[in-house]
C-alpha atoms as a PDB file:
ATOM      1  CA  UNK A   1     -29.015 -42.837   3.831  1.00  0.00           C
ATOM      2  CA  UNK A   2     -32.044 -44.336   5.621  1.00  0.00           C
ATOM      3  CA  UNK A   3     -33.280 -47.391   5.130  1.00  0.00           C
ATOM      4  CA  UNK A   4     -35.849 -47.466   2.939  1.00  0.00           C
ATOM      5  CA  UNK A   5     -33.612 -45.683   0.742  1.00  0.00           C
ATOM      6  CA  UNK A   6     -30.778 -48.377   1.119  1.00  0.00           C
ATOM      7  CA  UNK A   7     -33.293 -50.975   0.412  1.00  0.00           C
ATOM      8  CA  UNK A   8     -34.631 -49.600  -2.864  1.00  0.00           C
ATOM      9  CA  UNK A   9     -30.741 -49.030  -3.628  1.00  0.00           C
ATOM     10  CA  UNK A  10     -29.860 -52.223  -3.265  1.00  0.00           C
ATOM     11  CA  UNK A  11     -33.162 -53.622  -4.866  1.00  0.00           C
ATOM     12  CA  UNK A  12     -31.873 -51.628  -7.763  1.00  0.00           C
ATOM     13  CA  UNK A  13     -28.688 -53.071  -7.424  1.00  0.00           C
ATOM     14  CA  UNK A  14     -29.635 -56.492  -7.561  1.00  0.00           C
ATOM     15  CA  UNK A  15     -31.885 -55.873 -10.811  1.00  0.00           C
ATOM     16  CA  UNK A  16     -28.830 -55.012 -12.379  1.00  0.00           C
ATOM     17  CA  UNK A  17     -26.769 -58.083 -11.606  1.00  0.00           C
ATOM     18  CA  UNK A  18     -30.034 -60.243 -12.859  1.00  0.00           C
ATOM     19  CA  UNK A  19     -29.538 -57.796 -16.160  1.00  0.00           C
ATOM     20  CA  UNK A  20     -25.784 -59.025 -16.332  1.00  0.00           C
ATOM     21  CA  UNK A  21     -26.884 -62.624 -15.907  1.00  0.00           C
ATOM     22  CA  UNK A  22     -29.386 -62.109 -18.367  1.00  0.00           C
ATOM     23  CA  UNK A  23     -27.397 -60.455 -21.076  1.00  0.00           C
ATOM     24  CA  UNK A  24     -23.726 -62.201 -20.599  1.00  0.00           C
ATOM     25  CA  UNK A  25     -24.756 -65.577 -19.878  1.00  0.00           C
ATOM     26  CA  UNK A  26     -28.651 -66.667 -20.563  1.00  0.00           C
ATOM     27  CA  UNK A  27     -29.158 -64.050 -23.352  1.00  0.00           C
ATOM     28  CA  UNK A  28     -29.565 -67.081 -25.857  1.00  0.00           C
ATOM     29  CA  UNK A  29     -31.187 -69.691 -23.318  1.00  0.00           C
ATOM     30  CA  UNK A  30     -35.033 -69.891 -23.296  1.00  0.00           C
ATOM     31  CA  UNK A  31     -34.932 -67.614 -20.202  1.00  0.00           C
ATOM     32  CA  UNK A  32     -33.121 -65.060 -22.137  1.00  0.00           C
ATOM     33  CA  UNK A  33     -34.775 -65.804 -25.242  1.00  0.00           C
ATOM     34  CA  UNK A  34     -37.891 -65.342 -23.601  1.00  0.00           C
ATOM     35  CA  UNK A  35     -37.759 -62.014 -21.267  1.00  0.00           C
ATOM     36  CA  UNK A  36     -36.233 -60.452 -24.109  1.00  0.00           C
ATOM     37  CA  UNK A  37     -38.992 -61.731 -27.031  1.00  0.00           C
ATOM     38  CA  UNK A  38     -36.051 -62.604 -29.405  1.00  0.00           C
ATOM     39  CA  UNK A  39     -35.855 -65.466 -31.710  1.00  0.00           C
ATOM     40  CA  UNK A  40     -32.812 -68.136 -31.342  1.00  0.00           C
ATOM     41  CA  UNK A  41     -31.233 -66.681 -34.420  1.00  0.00           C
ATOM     42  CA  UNK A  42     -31.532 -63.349 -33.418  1.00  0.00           C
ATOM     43  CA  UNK A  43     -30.082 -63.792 -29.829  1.00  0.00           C
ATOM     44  CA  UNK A  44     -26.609 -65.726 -31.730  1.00  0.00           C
ATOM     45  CA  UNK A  45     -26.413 -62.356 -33.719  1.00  0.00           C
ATOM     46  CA  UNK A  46     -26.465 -59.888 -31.154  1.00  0.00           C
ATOM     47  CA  UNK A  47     -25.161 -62.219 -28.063  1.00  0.00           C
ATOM     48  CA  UNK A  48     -21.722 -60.290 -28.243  1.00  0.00           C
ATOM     49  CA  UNK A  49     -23.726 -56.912 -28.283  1.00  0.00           C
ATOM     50  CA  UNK A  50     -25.831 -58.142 -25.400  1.00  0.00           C
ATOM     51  CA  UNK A  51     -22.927 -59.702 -23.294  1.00  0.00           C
ATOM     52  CA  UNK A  52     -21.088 -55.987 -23.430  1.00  0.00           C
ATOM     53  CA  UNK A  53     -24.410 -54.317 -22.172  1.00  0.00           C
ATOM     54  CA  UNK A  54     -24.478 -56.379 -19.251  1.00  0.00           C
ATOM     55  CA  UNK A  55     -21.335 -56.280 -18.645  1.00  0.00           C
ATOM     56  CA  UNK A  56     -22.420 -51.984 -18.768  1.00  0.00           C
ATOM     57  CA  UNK A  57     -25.749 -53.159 -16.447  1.00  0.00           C
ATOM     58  CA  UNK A  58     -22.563 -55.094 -13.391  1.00  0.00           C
ATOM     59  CA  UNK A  59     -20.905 -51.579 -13.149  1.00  0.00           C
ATOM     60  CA  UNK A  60     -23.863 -49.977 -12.420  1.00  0.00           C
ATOM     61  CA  UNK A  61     -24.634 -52.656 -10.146  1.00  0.00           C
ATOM     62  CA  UNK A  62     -21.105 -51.865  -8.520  1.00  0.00           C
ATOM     63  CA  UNK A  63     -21.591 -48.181  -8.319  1.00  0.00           C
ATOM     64  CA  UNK A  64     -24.605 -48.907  -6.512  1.00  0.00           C
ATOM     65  CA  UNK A  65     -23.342 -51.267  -4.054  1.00  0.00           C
ATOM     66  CA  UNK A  66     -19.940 -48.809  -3.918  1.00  0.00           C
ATOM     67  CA  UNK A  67     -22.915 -45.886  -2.651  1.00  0.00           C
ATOM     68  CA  UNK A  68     -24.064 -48.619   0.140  1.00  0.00           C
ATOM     69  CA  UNK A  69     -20.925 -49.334   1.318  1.00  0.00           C
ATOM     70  CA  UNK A  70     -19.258 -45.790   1.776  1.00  0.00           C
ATOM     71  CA  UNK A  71     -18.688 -45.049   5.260  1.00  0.00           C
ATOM     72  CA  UNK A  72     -18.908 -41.068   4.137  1.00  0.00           C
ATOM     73  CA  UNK A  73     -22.721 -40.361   3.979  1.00  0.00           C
ATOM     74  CA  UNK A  74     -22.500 -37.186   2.306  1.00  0.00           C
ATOM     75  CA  UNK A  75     -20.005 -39.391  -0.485  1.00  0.00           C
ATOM     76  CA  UNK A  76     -22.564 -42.402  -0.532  1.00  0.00           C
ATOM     77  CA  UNK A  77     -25.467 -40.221  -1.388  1.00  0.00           C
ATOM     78  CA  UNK A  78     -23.798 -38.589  -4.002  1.00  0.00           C
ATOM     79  CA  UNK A  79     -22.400 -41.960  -5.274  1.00  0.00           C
ATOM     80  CA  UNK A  80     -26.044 -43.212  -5.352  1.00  0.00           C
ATOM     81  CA  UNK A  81     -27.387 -40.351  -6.713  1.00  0.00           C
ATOM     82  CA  UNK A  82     -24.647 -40.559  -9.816  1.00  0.00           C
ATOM     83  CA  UNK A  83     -25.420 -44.497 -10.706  1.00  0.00           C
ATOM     84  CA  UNK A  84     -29.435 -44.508 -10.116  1.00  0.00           C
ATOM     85  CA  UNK A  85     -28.974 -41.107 -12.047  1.00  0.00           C
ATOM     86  CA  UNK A  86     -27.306 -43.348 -14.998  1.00  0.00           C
ATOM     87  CA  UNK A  87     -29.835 -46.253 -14.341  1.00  0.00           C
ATOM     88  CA  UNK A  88     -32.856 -42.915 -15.272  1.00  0.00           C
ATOM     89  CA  UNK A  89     -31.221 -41.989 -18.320  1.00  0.00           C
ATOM     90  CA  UNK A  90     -30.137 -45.584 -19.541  1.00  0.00           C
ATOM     91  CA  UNK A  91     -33.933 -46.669 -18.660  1.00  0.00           C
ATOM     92  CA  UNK A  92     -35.406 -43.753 -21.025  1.00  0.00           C
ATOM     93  CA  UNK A  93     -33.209 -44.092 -23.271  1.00  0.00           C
ATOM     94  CA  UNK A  94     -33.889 -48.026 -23.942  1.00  0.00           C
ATOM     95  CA  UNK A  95     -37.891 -47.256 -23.527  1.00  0.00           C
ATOM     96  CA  UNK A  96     -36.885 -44.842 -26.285  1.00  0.00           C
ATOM     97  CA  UNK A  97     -35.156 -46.873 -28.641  1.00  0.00           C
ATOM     98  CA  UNK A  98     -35.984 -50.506 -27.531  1.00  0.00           C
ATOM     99  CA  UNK A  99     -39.317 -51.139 -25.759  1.00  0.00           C
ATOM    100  CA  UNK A 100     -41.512 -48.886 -23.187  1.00  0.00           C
ATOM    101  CA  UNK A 101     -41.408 -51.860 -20.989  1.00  0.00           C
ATOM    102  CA  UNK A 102     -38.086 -50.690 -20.210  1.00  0.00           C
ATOM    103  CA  UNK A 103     -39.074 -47.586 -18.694  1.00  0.00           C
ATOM    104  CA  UNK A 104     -41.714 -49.220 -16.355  1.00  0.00           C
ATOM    105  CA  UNK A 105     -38.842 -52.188 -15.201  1.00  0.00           C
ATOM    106  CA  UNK A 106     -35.482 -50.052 -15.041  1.00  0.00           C
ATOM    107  CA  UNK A 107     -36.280 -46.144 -15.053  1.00  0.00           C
ATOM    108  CA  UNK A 108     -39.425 -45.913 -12.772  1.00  0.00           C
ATOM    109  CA  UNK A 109     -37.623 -47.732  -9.743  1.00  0.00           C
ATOM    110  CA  UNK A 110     -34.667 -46.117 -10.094  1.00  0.00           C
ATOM    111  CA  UNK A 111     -36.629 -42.603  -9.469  1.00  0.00           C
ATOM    112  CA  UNK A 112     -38.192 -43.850  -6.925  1.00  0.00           C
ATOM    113  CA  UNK A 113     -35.134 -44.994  -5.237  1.00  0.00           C
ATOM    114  CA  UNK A 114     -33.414 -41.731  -6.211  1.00  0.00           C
ATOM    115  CA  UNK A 115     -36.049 -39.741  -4.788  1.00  0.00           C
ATOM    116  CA  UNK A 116     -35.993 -42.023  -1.573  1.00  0.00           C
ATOM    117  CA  UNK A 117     -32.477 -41.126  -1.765  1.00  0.00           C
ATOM    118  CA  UNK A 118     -32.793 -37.357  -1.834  1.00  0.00           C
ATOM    119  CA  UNK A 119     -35.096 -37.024   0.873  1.00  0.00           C
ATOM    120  CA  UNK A 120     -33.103 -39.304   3.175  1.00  0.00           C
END
């Protein structure tokens, strides 16, 4: 892996830690509050919800990292190319379901990373 490639991994890794944070721990603080336009009682209802998808957004996170740290290249590539191939899908599928903003933040630098990826 080159890199720009490692870079944009690791960029992509370190979005999803700030996801964890967001979700397990500020999700009903006025950061969390505010990145994710929900109201105080809203965030106490679904806090539980939102602490298991970050805790979903630190293994992806790990996968990622896992990819940079192989020793193997032909392994780390294909590490990277599983987790930023789950970052895609979970990144449409939330612009689906939850807001396009989602696609533009999580999905669009993951396939730029994974293409990065691919031609390194």
């Amino acid at each position: 892996m080159n890199l720009v490639a490692a870079l944009l991994v690791a960029l992509i890794a370190a979005l999803h830690v700030f996801f964890l944070v967001l979700e397990m721990f500020l999700w009903t603080k006025p950061l969390g509050l505010k990145v994710f336009r929900n109201t105080p009682d809203k965030a106490a209802a679904s806090a539980v919800l939102a602490a298991n998808q970050g805790l979903y957004n630190g293994f992806l996170a790990a996968g990622l990292v896992w990819s940079l740290l192989n020793p193997n290249p032909a392994v780390a590539q294909q590490l990277a190319t599983f987790f930023l191939g789950c970052v895609v899908v979970a990144g449409l599928y939330g612009a689906w379901t939850v807001s396009r903003r989602i696609l533009y933040i999580q999905a669009a630098p993951a396939v730029l990373a994974l293409i990065t990826v691919w031609i390194a």
